[in-house]
C-alpha atoms as a PDB file:
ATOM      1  CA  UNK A   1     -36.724-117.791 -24.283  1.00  0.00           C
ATOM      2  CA  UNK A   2     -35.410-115.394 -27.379  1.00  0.00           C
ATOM      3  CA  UNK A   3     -32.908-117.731 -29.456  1.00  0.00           C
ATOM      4  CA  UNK A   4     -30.056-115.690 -30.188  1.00  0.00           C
ATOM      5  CA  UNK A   5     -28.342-115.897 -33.738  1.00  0.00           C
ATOM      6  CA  UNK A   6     -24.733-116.424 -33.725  1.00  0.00           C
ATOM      7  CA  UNK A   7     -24.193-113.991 -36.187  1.00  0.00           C
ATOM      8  CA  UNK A   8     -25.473-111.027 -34.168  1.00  0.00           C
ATOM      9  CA  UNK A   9     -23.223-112.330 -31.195  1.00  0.00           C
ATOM     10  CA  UNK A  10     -20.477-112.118 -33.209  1.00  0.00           C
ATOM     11  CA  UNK A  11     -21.358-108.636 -34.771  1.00  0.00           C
ATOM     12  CA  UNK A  12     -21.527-107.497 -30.915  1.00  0.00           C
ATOM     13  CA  UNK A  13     -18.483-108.808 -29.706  1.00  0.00           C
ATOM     14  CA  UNK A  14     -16.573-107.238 -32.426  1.00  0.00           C
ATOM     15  CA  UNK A  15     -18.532-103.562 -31.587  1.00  0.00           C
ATOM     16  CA  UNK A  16     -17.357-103.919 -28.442  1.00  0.00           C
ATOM     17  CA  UNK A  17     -13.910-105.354 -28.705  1.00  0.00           C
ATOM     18  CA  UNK A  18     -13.142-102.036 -31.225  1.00  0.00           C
ATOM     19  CA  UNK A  19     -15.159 -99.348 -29.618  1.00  0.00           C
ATOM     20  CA  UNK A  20     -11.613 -98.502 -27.417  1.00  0.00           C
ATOM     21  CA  UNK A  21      -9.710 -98.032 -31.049  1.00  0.00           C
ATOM     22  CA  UNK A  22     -12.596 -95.594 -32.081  1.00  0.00           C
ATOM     23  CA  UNK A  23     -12.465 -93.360 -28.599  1.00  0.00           C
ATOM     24  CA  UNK A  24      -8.970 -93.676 -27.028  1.00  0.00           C
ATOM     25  CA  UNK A  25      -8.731 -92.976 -22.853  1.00  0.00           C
ATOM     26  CA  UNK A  26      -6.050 -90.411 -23.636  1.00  0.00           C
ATOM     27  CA  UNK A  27      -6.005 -86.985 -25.303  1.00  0.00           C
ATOM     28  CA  UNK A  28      -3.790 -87.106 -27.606  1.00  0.00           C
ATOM     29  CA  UNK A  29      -3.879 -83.406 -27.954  1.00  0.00           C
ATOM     30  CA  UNK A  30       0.103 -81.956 -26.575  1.00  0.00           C
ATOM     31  CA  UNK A  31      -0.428 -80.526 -23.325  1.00  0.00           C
ATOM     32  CA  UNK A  32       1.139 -77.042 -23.005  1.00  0.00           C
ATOM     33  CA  UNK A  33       4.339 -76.526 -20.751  1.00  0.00           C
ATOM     34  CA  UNK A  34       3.895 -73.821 -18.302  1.00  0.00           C
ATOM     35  CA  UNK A  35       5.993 -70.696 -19.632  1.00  0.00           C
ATOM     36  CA  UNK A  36       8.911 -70.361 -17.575  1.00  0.00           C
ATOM     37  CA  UNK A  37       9.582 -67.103 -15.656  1.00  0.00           C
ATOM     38  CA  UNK A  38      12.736 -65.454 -16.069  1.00  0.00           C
ATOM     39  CA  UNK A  39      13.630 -64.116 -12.711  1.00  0.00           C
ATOM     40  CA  UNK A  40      15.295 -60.025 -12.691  1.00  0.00           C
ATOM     41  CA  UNK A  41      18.694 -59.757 -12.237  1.00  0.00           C
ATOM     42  CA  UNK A  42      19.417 -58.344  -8.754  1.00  0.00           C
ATOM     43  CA  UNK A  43      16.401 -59.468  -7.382  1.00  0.00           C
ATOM     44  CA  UNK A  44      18.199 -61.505  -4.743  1.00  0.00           C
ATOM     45  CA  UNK A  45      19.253 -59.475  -1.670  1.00  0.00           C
ATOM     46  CA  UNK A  46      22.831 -61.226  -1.500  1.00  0.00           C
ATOM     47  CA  UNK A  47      23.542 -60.552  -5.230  1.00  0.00           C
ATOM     48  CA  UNK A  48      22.242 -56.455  -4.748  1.00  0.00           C
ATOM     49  CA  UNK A  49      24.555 -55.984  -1.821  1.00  0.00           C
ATOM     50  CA  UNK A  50      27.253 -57.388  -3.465  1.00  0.00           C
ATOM     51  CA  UNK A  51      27.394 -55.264  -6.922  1.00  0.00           C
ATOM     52  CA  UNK A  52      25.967 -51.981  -4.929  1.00  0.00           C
ATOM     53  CA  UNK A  53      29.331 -52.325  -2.930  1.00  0.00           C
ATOM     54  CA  UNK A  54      31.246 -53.176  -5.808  1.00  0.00           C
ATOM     55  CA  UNK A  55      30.001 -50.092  -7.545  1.00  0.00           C
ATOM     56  CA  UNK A  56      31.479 -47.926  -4.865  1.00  0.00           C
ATOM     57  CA  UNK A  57      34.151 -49.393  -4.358  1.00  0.00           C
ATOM     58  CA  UNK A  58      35.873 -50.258  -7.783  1.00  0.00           C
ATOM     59  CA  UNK A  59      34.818 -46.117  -9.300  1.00  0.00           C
ATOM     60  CA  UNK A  60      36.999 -45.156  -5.990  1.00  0.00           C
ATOM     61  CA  UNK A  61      40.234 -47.060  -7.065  1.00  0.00           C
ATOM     62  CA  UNK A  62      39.781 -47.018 -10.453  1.00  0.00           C
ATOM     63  CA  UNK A  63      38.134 -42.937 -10.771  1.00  0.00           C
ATOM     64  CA  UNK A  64      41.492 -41.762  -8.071  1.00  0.00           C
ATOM     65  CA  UNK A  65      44.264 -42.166 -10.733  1.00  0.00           C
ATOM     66  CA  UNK A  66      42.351 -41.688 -13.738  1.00  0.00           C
ATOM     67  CA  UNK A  67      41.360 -38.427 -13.240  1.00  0.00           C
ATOM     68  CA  UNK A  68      44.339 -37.588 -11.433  1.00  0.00           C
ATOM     69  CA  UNK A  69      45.863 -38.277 -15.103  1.00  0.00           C
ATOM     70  CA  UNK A  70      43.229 -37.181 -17.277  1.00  0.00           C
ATOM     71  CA  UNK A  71      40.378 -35.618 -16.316  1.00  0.00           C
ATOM     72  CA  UNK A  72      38.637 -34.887 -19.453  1.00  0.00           C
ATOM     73  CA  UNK A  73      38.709 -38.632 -20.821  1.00  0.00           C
ATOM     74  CA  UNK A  74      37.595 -39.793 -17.188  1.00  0.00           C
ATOM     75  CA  UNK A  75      34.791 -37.201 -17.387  1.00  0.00           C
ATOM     76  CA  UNK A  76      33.913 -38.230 -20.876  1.00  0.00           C
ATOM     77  CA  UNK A  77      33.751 -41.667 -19.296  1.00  0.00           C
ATOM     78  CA  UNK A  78      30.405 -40.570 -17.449  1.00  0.00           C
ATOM     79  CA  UNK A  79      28.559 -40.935 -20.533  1.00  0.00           C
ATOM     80  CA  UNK A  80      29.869 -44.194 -21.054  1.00  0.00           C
ATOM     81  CA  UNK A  81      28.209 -45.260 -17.532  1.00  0.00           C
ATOM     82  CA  UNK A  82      24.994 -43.620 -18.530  1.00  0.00           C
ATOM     83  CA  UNK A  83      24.873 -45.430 -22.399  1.00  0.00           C
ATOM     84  CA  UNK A  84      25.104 -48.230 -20.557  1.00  0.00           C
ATOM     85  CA  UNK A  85      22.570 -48.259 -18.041  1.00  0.00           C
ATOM     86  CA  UNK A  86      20.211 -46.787 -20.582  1.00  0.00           C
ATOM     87  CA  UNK A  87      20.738 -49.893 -22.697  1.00  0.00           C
ATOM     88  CA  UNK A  88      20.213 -52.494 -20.176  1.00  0.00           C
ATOM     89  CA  UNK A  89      17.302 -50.835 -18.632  1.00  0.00           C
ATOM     90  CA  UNK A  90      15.363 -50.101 -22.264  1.00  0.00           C
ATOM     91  CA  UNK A  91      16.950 -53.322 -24.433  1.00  0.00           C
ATOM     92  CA  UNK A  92      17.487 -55.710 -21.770  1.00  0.00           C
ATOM     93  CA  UNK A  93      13.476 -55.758 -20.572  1.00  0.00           C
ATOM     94  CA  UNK A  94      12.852 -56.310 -16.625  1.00  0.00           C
ATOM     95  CA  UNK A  95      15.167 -58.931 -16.095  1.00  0.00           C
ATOM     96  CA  UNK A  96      18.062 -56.430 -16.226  1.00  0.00           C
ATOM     97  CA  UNK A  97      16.341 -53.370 -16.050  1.00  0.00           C
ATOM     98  CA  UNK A  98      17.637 -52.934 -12.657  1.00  0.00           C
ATOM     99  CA  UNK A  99      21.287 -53.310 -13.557  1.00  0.00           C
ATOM    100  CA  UNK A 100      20.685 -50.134 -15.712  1.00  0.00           C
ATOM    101  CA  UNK A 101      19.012 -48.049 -12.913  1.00  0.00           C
ATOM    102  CA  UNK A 102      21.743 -48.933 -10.576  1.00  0.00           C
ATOM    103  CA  UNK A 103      24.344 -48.162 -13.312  1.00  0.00           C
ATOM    104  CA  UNK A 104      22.653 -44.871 -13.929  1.00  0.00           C
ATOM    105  CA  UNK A 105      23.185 -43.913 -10.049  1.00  0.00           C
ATOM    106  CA  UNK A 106      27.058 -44.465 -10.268  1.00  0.00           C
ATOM    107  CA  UNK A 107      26.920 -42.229 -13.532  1.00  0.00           C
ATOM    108  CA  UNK A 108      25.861 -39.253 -11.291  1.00  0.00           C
ATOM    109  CA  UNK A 109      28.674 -39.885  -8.473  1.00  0.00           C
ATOM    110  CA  UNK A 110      31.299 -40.369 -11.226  1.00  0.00           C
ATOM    111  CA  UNK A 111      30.355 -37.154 -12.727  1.00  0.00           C
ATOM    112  CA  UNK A 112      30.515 -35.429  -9.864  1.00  0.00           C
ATOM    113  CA  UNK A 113      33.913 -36.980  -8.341  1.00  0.00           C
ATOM    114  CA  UNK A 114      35.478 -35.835 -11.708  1.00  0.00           C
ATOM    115  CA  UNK A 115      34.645 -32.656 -11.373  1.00  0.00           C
ATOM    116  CA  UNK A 116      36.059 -31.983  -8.528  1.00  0.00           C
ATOM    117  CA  UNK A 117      38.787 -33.978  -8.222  1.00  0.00           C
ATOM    118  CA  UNK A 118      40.137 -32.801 -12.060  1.00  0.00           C
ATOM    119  CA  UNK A 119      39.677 -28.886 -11.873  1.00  0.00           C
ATOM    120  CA  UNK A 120      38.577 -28.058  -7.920  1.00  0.00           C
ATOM    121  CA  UNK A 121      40.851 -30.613  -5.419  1.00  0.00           C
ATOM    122  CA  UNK A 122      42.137 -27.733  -3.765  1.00  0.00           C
ATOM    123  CA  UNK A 123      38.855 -26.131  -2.814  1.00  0.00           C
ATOM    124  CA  UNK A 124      37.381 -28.315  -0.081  1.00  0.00           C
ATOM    125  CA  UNK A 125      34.662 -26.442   0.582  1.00  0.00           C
ATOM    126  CA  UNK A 126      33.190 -27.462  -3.237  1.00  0.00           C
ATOM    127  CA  UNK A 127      33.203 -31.276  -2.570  1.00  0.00           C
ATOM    128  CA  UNK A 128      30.251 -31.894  -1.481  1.00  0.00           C
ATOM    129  CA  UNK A 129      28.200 -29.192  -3.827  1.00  0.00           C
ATOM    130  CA  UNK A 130      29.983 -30.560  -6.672  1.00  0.00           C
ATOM    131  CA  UNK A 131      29.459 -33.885  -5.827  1.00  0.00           C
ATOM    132  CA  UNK A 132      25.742 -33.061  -5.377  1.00  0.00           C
ATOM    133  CA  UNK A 133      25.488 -32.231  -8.917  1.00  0.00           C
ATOM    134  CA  UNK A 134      23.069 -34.901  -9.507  1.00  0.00           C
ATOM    135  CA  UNK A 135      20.737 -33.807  -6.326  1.00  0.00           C
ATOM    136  CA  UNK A 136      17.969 -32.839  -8.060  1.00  0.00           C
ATOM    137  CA  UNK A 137      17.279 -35.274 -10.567  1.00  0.00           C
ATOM    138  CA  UNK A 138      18.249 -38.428  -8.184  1.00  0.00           C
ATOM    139  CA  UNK A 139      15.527 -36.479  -5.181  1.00  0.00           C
ATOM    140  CA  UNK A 140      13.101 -36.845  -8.586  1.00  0.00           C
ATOM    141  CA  UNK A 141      13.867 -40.721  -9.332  1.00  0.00           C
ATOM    142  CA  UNK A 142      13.003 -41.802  -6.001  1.00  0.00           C
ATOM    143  CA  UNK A 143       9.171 -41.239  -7.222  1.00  0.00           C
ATOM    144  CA  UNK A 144       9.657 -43.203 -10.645  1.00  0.00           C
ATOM    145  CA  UNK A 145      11.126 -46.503 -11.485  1.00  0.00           C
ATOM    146  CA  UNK A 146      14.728 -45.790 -11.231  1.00  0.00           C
ATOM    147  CA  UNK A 147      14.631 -45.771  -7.854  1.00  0.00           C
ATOM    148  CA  UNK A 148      17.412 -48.188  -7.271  1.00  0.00           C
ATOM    149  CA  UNK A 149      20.091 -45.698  -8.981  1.00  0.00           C
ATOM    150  CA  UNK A 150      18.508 -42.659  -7.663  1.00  0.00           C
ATOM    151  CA  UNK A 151      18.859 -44.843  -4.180  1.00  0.00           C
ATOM    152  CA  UNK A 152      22.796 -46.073  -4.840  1.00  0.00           C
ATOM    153  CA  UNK A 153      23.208 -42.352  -5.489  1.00  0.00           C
ATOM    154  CA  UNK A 154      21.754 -40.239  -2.405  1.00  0.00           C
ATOM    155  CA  UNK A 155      23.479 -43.115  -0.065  1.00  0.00           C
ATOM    156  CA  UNK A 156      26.999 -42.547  -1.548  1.00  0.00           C
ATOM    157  CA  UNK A 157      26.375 -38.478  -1.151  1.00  0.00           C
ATOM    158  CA  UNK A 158      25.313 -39.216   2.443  1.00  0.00           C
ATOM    159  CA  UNK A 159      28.786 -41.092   2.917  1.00  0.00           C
ATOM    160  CA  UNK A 160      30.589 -37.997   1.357  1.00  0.00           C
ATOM    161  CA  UNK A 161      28.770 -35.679   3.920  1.00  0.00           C
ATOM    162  CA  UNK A 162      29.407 -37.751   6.992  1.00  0.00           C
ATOM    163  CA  UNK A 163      33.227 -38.001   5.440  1.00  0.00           C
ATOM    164  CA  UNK A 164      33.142 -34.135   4.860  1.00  0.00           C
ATOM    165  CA  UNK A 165      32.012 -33.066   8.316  1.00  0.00           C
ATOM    166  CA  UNK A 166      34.722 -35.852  10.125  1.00  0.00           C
ATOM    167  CA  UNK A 167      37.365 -33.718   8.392  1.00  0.00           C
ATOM    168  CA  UNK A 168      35.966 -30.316   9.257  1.00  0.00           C
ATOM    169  CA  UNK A 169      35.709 -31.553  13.139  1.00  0.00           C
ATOM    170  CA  UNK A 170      39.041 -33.341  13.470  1.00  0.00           C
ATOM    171  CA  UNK A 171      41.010 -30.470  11.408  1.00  0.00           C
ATOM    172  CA  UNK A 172      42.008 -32.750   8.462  1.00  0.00           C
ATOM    173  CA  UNK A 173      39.982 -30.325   5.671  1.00  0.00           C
ATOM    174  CA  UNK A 174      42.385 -27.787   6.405  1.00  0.00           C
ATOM    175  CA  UNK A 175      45.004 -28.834   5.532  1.00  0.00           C
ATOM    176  CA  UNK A 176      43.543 -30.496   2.456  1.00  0.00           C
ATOM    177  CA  UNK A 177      44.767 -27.987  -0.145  1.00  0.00           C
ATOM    178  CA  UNK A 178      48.231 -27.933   1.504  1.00  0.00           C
ATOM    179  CA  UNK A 179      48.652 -31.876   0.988  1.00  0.00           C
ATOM    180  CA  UNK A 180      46.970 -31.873  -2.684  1.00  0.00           C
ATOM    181  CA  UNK A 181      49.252 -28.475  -4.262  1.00  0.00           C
ATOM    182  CA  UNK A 182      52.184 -30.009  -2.971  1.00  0.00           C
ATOM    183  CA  UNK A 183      55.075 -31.428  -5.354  1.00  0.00           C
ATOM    184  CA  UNK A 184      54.782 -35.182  -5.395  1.00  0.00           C
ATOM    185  CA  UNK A 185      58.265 -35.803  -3.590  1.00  0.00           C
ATOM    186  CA  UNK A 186      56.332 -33.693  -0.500  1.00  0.00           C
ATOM    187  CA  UNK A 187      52.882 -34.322  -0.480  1.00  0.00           C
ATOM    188  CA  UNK A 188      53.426 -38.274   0.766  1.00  0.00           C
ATOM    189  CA  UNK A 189      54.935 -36.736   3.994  1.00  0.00           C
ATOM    190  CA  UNK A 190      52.248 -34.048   4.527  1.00  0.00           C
ATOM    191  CA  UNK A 191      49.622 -36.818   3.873  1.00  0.00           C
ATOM    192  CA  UNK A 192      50.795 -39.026   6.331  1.00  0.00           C
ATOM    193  CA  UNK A 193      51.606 -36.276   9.002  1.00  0.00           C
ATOM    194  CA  UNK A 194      47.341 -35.519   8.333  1.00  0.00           C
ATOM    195  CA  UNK A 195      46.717 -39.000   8.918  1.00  0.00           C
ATOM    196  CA  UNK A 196      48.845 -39.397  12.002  1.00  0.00           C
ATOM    197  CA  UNK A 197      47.055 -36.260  13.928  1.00  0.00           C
ATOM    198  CA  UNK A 198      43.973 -38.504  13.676  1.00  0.00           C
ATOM    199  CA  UNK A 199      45.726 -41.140  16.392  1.00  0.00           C
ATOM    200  CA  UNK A 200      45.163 -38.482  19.019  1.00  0.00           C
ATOM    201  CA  UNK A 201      42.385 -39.256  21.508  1.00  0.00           C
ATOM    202  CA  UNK A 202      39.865 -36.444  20.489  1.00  0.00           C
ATOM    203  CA  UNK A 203      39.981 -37.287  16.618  1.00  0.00           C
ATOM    204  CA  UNK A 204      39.981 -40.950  17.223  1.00  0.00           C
ATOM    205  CA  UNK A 205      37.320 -40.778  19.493  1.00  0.00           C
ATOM    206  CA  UNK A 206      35.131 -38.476  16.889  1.00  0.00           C
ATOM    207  CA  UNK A 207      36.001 -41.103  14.340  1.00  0.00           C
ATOM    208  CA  UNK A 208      34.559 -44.082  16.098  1.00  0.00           C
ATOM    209  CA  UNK A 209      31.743 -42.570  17.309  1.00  0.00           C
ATOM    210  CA  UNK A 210      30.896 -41.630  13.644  1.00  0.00           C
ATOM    211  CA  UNK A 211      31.601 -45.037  12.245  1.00  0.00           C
ATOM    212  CA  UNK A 212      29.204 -46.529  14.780  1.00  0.00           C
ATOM    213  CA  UNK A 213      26.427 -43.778  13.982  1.00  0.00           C
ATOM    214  CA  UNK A 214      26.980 -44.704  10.043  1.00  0.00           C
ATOM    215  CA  UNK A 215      27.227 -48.399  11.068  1.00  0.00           C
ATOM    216  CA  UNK A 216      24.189 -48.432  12.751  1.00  0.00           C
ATOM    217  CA  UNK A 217      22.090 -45.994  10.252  1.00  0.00           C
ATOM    218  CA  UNK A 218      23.115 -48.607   7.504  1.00  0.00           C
ATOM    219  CA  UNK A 219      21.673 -51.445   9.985  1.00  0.00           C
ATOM    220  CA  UNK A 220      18.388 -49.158   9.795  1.00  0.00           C
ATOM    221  CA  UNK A 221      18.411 -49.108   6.397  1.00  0.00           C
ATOM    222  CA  UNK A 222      19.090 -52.946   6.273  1.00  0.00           C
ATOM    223  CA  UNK A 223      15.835 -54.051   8.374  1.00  0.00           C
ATOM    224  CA  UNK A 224      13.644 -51.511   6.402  1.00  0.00           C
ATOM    225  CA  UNK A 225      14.759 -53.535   3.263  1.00  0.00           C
ATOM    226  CA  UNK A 226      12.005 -55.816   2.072  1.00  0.00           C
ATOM    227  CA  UNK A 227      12.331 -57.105  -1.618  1.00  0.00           C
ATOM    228  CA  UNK A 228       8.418 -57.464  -2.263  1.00  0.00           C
ATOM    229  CA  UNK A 229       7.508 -53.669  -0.992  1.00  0.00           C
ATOM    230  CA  UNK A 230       8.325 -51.258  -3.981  1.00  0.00           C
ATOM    231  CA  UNK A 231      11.617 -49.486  -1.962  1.00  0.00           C
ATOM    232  CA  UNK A 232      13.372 -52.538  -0.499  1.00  0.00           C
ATOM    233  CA  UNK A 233      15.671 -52.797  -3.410  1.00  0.00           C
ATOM    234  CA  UNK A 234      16.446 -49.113  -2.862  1.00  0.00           C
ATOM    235  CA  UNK A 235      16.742 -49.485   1.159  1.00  0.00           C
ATOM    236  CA  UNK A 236      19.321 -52.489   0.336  1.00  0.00           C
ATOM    237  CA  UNK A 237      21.009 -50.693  -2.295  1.00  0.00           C
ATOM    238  CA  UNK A 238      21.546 -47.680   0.590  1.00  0.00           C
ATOM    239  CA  UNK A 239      22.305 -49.652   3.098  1.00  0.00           C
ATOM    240  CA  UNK A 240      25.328 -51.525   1.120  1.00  0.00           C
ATOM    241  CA  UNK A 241      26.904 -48.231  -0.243  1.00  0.00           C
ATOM    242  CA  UNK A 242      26.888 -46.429   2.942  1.00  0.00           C
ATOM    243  CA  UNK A 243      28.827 -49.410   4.742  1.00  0.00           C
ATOM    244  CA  UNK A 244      30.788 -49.778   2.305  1.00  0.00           C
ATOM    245  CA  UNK A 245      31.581 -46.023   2.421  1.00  0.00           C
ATOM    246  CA  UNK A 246      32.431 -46.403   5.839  1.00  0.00           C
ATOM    247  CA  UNK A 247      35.166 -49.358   4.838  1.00  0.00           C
ATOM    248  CA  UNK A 248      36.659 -47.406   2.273  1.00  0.00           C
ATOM    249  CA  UNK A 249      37.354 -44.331   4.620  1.00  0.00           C
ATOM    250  CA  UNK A 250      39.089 -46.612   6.891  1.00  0.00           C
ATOM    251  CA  UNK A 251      41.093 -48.025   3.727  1.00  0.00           C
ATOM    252  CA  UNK A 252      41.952 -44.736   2.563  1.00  0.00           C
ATOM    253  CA  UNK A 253      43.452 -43.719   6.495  1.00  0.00           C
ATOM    254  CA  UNK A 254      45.419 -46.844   6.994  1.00  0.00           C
ATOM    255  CA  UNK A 255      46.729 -46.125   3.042  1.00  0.00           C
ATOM    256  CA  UNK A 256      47.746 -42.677   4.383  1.00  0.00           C
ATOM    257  CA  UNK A 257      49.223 -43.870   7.364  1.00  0.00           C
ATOM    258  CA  UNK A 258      51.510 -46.773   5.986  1.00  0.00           C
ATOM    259  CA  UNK A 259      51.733 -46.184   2.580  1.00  0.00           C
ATOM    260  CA  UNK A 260      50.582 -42.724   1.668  1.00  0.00           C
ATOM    261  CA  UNK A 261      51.607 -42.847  -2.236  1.00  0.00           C
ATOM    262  CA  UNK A 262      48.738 -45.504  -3.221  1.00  0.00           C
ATOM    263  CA  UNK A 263      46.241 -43.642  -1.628  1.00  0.00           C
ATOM    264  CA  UNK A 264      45.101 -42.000  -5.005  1.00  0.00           C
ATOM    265  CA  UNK A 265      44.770 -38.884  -2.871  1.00  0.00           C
ATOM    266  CA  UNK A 266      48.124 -37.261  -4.141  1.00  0.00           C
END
């Protein structure tokens, strides 16, 4: 039997009882948070409906009186759309780059609804040609990144060509000129008389029919919509500003019908 010297039990039990102090359990290196993604404005399908409808419907109101008033600044006002959607889409990085694009898209219809509207209201026939000013270039952004205004865009044209041809085929466009030369004290009247021929079975039957065929196109456009495939925003985007096309049509006929001066028209 090996006699063990107290000494060297000592020496061991005081190896082991510090060899924890010398290698702790625990790195304490900091572990790294995860960076935190920032997720795009209008990237939710709720949120891109809502501001694609907005943007149709508040350039209507606001667009009707202004230019009515004073074309040039409201024309002048174009550039103001586009500064802005430049900025948000080149400063504000993805998460509002899609704010721009779409803000881009209403730059082209508000062009196009002053110019017509300021110098050629009483030449129907130029609506939709003047409002298609922005064809080209919007046909062109459907193959780039700005999709989503180029999108907002080509939808709210569609809604002025469905609106266009309802007017030709229920006789409305002509007497478009006739309501919009009058003076103000008569052009209420004629607007309303316009409106009223619409009651009548063949117009109101045209008129239904076509709101179901827009309805049903923006349903279309709805189901196509898939956020994660790289023209679902845009098929969204479409399918909000064509429907609510359609509900500001119907707006503008009841205006006409019941109270004929707030219909921006005159």
């Amino acid at each position: 039997m090996v006699a063990v010297s107290r000494p060297a039990i000592e020496t061991t039990i005081i190896t082991q009882s510090t060899f924890p102090l010398k290698e702790p359990l625990i790195n304490p290196s900091p572990v790294k948070e995860p960076s935190k993604i920032v997720e795009a404005y209008l990237s939710r399908p709720g949120t891109l409906q809502f501001w694609a409808s907005v943007m149709v419907v508040l350039p209507v109101f606001l667009q009707a009186p202004w230019v009515h008033l004073q074309p040039v600044s409201a024309c002048l006002f174009t550039f103001v759309l586009l500064g802005t959607g430049l900025a948000f889409a080149e400063l504000g990085g993805e998460r509002y780059f899609q704010v721009g694009s779409l803000l881009i898209g209403v730059s082209g219809s508000w062009l196009g609804g002053c110019l017509f509207w300021g110098w050629l209201r009483a030449y129907p026939v130029w609506h939709l040609p003047v409002e298609a000013v922005a064809f080209p270039l919007a046909c062109f952004g459907l193959t780039t990144r700005w999709k989503l205004g180029a999108g907002f865009y080509l939808s709210c044209l569609l809604g002025t060509a469905c609106t266009d041809l309802m007017m030709v085929v229920t006789g409305v466009m002509s007497k478009w000129p006739q309501v919009v030369l009058a003076p103000f004290s008569e052009a209420p009247d004629l607007l309303n008389q316009a409106a009223a021929n619409l009651l009548k079975l063949q117009p109101l039957f045209l008129l239904v029919l076509a709101g179901l065929i827009i309805f049903f196109l923006a349903r279309l456009m709805r189901q196509r919509a898939n956020l994660r495939s790289p023209f679902g925003g845009t098929w969204l985007v479409a399918s909000a500003a064509l429907t609510t096309t359609l509900w500001v049509d119907g707006l503008f006929l009841l205006t006409a019908l019941f109270h004929p001066r707030l219909s921006g028209l005159i």
